[in-house]
PDB file of N, CA and C in Angstrom:
ATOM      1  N   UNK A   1      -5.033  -4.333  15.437  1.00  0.00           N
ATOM      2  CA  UNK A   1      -5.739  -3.430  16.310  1.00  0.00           C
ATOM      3  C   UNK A   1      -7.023  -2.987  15.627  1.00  0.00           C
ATOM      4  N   UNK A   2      -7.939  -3.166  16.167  1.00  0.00           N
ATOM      5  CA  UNK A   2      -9.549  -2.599  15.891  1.00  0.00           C
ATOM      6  C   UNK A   2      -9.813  -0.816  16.196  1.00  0.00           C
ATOM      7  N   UNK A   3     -10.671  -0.218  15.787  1.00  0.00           N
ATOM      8  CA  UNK A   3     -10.385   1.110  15.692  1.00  0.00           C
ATOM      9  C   UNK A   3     -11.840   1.022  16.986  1.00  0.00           C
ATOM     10  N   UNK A   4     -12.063   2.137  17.460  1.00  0.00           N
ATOM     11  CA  UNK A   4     -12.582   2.125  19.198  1.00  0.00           C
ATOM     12  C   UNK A   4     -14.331   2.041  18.388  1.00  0.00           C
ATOM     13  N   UNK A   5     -14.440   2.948  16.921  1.00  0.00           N
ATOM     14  CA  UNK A   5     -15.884   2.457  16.630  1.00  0.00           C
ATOM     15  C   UNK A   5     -15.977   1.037  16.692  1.00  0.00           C
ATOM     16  N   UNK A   6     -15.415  -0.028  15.991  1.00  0.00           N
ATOM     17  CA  UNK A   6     -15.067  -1.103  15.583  1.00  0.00           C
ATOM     18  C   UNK A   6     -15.897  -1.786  16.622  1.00  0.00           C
ATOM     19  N   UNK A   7     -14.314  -1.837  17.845  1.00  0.00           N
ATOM     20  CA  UNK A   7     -14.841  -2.364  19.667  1.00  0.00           C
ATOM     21  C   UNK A   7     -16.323  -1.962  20.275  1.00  0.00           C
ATOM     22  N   UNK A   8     -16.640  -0.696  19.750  1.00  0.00           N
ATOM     23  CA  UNK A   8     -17.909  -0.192  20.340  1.00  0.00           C
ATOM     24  C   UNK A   8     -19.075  -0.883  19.475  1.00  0.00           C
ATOM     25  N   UNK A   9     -19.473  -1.057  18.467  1.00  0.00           N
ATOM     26  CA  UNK A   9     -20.417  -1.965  17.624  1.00  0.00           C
ATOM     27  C   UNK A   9     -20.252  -3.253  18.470  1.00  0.00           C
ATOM     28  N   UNK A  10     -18.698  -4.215  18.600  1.00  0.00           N
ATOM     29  CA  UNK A  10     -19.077  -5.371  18.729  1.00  0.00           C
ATOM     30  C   UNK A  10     -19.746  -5.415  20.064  1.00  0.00           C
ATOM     31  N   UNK A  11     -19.043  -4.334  21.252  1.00  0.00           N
ATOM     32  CA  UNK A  11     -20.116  -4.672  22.195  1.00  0.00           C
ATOM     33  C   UNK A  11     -20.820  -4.162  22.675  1.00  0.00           C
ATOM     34  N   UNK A  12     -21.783  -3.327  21.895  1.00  0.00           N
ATOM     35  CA  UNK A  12     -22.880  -2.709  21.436  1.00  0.00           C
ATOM     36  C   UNK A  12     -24.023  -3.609  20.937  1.00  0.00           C
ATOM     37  N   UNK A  13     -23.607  -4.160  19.881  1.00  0.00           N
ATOM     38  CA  UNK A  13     -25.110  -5.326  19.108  1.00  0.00           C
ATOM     39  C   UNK A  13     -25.252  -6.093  20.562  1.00  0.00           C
ATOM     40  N   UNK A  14     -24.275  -7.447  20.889  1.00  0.00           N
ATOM     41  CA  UNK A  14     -24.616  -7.947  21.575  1.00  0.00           C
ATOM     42  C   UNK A  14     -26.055  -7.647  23.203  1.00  0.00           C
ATOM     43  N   UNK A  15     -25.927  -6.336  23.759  1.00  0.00           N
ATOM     44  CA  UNK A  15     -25.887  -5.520  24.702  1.00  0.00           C
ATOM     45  C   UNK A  15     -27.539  -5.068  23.950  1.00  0.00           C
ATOM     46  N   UNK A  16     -27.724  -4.342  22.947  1.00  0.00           N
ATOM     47  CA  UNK A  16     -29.300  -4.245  22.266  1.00  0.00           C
ATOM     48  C   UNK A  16     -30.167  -5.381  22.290  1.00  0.00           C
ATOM     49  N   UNK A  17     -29.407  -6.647  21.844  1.00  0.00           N
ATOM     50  CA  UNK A  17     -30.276  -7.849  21.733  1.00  0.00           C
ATOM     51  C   UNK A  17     -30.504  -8.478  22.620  1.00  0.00           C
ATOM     52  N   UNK A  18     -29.927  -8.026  23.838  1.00  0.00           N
ATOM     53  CA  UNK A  18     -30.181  -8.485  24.929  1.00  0.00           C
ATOM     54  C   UNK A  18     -31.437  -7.911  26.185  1.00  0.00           C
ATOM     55  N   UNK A  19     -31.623  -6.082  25.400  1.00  0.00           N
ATOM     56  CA  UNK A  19     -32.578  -5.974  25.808  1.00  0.00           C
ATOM     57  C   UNK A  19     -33.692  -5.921  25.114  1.00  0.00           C
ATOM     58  N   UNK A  20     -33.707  -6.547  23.880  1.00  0.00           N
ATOM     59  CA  UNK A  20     -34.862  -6.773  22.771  1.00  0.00           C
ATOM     60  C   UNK A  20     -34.695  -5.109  22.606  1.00  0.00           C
ATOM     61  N   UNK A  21     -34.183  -4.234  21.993  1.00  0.00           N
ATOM     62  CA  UNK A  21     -34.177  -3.527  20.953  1.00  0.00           C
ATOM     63  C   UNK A  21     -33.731  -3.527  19.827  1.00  0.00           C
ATOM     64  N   UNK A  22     -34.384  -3.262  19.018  1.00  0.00           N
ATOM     65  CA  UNK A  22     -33.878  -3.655  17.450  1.00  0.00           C
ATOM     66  C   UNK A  22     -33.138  -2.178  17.236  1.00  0.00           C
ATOM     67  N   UNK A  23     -32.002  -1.863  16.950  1.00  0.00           N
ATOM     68  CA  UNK A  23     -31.883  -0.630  16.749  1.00  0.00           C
ATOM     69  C   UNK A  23     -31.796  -0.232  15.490  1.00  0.00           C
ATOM     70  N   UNK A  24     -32.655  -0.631  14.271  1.00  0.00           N
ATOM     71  CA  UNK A  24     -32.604  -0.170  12.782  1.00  0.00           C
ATOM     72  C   UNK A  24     -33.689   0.517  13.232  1.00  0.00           C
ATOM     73  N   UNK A  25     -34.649   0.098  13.910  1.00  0.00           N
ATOM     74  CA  UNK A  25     -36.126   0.585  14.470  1.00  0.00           C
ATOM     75  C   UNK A  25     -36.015   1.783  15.633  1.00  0.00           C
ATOM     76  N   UNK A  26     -35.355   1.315  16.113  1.00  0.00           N
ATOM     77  CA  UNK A  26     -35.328   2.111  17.063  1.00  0.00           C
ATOM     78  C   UNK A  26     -34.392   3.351  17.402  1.00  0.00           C
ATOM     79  N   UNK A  27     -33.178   3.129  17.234  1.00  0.00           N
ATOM     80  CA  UNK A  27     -31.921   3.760  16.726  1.00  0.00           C
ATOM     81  C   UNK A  27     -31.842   4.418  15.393  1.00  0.00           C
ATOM     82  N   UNK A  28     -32.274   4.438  14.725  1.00  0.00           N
ATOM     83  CA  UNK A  28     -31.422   4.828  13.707  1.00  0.00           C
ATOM     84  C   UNK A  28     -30.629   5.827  13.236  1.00  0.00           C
ATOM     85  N   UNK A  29     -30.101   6.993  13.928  1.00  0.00           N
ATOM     86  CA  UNK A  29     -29.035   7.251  14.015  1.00  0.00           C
ATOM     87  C   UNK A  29     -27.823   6.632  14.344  1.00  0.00           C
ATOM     88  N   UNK A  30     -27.603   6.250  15.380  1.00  0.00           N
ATOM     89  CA  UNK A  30     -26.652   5.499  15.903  1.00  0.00           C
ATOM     90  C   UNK A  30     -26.442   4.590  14.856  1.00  0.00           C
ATOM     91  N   UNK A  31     -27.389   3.425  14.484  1.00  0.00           N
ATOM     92  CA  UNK A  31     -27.707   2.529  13.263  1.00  0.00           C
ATOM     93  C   UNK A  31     -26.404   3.251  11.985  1.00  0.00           C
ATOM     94  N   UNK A  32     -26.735   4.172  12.224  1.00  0.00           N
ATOM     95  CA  UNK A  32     -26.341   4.975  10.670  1.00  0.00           C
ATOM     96  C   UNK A  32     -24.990   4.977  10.937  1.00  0.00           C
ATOM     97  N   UNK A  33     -24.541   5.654  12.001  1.00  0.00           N
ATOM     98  CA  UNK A  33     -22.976   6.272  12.467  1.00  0.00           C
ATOM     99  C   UNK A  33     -22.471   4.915  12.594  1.00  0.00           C
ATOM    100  N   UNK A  34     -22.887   3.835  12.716  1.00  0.00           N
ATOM    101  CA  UNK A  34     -21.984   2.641  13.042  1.00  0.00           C
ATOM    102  C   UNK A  34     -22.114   1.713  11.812  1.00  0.00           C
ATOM    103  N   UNK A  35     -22.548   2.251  11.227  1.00  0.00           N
ATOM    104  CA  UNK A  35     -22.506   1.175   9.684  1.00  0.00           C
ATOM    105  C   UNK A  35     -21.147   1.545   8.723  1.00  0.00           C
ATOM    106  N   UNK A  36     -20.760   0.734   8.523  1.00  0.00           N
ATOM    107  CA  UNK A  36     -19.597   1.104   7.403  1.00  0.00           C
ATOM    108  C   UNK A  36     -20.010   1.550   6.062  1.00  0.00           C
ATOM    109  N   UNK A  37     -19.433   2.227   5.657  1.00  0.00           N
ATOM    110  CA  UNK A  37     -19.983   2.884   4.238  1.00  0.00           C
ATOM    111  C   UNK A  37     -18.728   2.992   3.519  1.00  0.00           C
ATOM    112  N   UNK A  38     -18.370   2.757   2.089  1.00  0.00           N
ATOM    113  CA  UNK A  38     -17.401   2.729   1.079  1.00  0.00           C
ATOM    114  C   UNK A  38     -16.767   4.487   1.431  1.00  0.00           C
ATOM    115  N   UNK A  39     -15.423   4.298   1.170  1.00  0.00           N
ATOM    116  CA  UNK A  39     -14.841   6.033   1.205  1.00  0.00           C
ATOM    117  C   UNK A  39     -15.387   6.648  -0.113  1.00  0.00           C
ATOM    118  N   UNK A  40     -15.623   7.872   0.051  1.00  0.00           N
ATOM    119  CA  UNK A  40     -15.797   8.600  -1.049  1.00  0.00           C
ATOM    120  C   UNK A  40     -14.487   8.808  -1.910  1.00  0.00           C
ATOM    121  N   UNK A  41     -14.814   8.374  -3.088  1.00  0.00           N
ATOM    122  CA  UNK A  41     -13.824   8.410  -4.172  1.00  0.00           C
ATOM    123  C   UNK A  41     -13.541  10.076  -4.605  1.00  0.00           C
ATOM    124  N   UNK A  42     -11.889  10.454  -4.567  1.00  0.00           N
ATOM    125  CA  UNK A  42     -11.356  11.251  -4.870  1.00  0.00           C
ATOM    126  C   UNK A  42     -12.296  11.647  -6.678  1.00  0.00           C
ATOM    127  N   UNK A  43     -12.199  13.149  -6.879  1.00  0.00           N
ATOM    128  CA  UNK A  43     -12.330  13.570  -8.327  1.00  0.00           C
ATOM    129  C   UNK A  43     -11.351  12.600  -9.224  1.00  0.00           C
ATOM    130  N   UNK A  44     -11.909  12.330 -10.183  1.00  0.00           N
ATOM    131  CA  UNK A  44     -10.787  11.866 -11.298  1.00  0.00           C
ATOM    132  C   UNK A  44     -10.106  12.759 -11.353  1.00  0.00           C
ATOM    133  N   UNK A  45      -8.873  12.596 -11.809  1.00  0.00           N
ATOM    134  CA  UNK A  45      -7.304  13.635 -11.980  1.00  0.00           C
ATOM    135  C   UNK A  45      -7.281  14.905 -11.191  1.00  0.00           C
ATOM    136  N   UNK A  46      -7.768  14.869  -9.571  1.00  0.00           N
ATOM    137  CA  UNK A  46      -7.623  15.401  -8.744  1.00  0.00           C
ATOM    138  C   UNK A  46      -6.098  16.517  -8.293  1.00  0.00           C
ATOM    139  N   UNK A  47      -5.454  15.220  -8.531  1.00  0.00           N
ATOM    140  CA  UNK A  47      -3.716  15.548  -7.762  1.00  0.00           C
ATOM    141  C   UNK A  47      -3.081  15.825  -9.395  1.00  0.00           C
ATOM    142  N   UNK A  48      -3.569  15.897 -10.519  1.00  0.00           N
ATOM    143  CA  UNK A  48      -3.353  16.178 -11.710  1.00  0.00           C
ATOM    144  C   UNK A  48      -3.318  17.678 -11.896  1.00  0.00           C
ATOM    145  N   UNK A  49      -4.847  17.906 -11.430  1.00  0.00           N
ATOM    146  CA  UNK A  49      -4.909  19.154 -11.665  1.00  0.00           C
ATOM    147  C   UNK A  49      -4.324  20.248 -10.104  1.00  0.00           C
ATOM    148  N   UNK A  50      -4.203  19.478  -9.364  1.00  0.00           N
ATOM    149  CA  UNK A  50      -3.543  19.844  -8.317  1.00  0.00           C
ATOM    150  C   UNK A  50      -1.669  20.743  -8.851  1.00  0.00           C
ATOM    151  N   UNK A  51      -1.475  19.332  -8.954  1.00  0.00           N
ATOM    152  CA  UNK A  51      -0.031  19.430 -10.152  1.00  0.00           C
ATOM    153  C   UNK A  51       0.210  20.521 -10.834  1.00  0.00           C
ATOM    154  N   UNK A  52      -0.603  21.070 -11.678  1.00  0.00           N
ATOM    155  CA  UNK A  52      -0.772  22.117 -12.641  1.00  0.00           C
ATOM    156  C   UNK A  52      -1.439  22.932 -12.190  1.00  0.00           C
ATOM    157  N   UNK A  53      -1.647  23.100 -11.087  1.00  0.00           N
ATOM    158  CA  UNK A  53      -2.546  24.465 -10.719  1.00  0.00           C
ATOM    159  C   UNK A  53      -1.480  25.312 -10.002  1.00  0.00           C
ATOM    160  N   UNK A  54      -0.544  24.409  -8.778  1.00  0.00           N
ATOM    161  CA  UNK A  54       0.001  24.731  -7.640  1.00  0.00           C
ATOM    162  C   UNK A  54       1.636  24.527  -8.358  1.00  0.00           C
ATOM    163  N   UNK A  55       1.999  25.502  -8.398  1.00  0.00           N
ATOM    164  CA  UNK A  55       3.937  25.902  -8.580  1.00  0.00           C
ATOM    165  C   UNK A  55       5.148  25.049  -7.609  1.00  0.00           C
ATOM    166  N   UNK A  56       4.163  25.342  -6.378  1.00  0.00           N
ATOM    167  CA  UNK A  56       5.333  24.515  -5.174  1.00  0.00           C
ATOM    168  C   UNK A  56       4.898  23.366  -5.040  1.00  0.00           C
ATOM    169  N   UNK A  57       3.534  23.053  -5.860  1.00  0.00           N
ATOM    170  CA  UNK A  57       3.482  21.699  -5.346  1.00  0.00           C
ATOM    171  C   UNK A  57       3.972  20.671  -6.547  1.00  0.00           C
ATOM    172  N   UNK A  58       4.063  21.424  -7.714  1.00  0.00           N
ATOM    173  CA  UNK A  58       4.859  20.755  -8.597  1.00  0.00           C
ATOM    174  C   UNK A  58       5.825  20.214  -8.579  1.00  0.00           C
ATOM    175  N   UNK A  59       6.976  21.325  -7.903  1.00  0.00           N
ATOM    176  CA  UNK A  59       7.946  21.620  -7.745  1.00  0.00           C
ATOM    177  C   UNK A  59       8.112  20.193  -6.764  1.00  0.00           C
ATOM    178  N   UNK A  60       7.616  20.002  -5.819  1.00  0.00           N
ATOM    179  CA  UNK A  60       7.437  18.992  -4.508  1.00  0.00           C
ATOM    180  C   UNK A  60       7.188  17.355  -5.307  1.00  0.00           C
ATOM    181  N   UNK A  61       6.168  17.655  -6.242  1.00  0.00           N
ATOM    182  CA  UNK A  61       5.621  16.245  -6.945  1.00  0.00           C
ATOM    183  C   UNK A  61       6.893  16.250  -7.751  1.00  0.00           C
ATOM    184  N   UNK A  62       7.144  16.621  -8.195  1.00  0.00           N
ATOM    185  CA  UNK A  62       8.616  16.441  -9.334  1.00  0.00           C
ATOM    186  C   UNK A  62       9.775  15.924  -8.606  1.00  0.00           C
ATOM    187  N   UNK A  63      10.221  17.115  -7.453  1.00  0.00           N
ATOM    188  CA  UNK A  63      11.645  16.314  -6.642  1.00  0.00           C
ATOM    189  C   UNK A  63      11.115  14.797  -5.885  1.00  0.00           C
ATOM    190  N   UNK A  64      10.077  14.492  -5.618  1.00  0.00           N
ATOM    191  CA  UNK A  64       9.600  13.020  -5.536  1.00  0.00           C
ATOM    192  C   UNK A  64       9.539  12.162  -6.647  1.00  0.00           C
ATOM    193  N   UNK A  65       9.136  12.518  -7.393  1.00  0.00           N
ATOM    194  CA  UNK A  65       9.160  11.402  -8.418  1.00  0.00           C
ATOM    195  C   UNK A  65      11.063  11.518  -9.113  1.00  0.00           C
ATOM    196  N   UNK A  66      11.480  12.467  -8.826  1.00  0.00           N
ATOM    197  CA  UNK A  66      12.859  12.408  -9.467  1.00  0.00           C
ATOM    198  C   UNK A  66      13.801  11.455  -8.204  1.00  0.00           C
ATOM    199  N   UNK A  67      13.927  11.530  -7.386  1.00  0.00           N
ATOM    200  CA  UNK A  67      13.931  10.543  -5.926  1.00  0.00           C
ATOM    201  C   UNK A  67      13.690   9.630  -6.233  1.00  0.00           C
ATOM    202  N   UNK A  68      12.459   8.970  -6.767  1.00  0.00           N
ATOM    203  CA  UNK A  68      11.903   7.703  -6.960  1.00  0.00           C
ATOM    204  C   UNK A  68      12.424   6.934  -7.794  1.00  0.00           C
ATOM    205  N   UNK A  69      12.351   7.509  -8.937  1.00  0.00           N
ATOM    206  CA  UNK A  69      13.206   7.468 -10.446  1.00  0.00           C
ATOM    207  C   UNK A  69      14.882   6.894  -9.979  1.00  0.00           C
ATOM    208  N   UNK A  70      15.364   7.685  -9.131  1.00  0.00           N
ATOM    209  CA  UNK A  70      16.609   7.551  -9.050  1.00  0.00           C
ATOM    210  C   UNK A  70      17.037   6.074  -8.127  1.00  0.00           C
ATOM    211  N   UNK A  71      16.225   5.666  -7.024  1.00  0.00           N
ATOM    212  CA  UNK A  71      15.817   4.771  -6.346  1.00  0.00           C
ATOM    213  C   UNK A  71      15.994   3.419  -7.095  1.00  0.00           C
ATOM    214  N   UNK A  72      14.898   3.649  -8.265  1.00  0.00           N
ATOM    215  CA  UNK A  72      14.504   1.963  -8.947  1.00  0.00           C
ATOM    216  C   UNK A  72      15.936   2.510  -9.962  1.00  0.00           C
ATOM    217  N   UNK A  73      16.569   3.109 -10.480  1.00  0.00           N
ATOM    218  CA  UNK A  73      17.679   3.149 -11.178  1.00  0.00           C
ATOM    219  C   UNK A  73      18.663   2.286 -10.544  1.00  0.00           C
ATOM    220  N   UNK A  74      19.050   2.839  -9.460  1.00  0.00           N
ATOM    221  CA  UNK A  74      19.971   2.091  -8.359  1.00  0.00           C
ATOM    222  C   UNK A  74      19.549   0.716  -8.249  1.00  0.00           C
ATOM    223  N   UNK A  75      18.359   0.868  -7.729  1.00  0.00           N
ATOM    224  CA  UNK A  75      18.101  -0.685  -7.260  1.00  0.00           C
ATOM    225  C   UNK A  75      18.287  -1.956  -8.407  1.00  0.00           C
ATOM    226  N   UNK A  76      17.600  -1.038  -9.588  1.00  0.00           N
ATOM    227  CA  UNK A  76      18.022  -1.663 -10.946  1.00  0.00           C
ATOM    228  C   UNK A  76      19.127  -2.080 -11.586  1.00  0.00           C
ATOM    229  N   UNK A  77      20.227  -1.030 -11.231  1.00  0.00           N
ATOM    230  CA  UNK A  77      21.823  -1.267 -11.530  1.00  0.00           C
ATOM    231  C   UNK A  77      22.468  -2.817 -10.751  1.00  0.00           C
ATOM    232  N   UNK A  78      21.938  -2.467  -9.535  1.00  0.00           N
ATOM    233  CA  UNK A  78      22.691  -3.396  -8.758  1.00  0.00           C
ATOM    234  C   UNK A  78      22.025  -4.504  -8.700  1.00  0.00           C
ATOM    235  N   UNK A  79      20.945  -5.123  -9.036  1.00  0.00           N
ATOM    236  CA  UNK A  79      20.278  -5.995  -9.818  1.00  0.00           C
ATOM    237  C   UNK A  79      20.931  -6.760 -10.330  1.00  0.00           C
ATOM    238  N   UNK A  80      21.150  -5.799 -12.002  1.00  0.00           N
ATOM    239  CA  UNK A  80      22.017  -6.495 -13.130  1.00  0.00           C
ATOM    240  C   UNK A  80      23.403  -6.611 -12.766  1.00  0.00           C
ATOM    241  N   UNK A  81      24.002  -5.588 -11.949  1.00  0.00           N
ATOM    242  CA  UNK A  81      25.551  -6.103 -11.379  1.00  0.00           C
ATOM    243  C   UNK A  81      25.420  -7.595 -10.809  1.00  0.00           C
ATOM    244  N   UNK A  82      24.371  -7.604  -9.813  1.00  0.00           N
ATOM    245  CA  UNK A  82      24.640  -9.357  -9.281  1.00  0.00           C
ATOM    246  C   UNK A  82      24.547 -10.282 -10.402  1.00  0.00           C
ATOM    247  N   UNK A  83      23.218 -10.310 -11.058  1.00  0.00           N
ATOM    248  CA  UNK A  83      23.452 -11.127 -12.259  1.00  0.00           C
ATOM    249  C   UNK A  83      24.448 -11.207 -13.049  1.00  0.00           C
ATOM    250  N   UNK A  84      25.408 -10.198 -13.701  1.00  0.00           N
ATOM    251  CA  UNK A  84      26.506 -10.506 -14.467  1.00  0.00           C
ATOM    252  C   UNK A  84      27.722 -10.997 -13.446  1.00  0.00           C
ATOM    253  N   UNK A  85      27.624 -10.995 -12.338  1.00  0.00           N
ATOM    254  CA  UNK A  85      28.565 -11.740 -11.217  1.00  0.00           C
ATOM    255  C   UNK A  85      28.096 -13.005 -11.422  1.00  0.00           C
ATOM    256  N   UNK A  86      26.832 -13.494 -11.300  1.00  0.00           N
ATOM    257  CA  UNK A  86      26.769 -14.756 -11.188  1.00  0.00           C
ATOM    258  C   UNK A  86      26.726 -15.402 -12.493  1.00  0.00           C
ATOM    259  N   UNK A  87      27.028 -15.015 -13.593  1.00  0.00           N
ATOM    260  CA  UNK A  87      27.127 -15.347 -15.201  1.00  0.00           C
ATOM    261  C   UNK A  87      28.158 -15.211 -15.148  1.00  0.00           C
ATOM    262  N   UNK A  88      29.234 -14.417 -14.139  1.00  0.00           N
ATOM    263  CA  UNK A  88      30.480 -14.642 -14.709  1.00  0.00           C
ATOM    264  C   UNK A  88      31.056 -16.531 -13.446  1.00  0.00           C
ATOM    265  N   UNK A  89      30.389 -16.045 -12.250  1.00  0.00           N
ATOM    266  CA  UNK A  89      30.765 -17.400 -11.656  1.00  0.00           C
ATOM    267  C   UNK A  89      30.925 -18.303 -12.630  1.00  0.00           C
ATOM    268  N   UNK A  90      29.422 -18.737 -13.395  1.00  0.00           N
ATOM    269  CA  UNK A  90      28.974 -19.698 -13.517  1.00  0.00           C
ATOM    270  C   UNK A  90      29.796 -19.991 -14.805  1.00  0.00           C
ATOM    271  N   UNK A  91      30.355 -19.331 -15.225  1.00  0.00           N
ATOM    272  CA  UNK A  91      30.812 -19.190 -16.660  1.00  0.00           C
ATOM    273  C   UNK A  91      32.323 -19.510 -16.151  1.00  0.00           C
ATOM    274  N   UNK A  92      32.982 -19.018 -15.343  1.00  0.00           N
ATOM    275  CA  UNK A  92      34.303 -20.143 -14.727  1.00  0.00           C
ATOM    276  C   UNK A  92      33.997 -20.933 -14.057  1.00  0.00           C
ATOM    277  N   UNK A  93      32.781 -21.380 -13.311  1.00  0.00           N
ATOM    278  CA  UNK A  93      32.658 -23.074 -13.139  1.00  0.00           C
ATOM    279  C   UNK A  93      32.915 -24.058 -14.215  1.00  0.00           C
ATOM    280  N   UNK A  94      31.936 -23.492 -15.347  1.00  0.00           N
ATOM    281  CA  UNK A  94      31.793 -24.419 -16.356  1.00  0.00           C
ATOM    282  C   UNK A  94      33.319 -24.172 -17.139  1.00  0.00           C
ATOM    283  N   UNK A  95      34.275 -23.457 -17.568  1.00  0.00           N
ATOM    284  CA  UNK A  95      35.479 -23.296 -18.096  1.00  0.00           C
ATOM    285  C   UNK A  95      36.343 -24.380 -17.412  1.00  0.00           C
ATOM    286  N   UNK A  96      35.975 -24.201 -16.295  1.00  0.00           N
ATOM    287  CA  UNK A  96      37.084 -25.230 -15.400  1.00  0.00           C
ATOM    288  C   UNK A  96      36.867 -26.515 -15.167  1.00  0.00           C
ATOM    289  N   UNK A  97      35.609 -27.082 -15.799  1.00  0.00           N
ATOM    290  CA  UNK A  97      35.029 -28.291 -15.519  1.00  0.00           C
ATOM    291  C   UNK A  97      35.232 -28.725 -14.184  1.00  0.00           C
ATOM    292  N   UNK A  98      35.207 -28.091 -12.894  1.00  0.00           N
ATOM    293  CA  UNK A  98      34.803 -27.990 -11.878  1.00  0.00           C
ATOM    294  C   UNK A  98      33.335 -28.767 -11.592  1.00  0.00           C
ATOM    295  N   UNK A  99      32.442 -29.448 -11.960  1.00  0.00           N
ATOM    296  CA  UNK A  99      30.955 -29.115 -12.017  1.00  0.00           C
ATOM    297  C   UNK A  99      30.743 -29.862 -10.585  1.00  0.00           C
ATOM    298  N   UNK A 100      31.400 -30.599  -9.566  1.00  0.00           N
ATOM    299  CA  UNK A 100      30.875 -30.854  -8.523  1.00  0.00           C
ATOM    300  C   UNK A 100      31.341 -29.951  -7.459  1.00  0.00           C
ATOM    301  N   UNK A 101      32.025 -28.749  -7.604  1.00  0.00           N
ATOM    302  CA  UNK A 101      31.997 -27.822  -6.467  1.00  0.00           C
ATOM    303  C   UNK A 101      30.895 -26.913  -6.715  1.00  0.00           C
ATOM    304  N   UNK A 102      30.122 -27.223  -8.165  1.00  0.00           N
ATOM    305  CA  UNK A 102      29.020 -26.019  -8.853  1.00  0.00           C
ATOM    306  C   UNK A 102      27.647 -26.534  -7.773  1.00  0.00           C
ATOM    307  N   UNK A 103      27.775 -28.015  -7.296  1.00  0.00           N
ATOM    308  CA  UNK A 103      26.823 -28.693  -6.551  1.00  0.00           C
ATOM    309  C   UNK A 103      26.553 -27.677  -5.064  1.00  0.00           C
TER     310      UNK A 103
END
């Protein structure tokens, strides 16, 4: 999905050049409002000092990252659980010299 400035430029240029206006010349406001421009970059350590300024928002950044933490723990555990399942398969395939049901 295109955002409605987006749709409005594309059929906008077409629609100027059709009546021979140049609109850098002629426009240039409009010119301006429809040009894309880079986002303005946040302060360095913005949400840092945010962090340490604000009590509840600590409090908020902390029970998230402790959530998060706990997340890749889990996801991590059960990770290495499958792998030592499949080291243990593979480890009674090969005990049993089985090796064409290992196929």
């Amino acid at each position: 999905m295109s955002s409605p400035l987006a749709r409005l430029r594309v059929r906008l240029a077409p629609t100027l050049r059709a009546a021979g206006i140049r609109p850098r010349l002629r426009l240039p406001r409009l010119t301006y409002a429809l040009t894309r421009r880079p986002a303005t970059p946040a302060a360095p350590f913005a949400e840092l000092v945010c962090i340490e300024s604000d009590p509840a928002y600590r409090a908020l950044f902390c029970a998230e990252l402790d959530a998060a933490l706990h997340d890749w723990l889990a996801t991590r555990t059960a990770v290495v659980e499958e792998i030592e399942a499949a080291a243990e398969r593979l480890k009674a395939l090969i005990g049993h010299g089985d090796h064409g049901r290992a196929a």
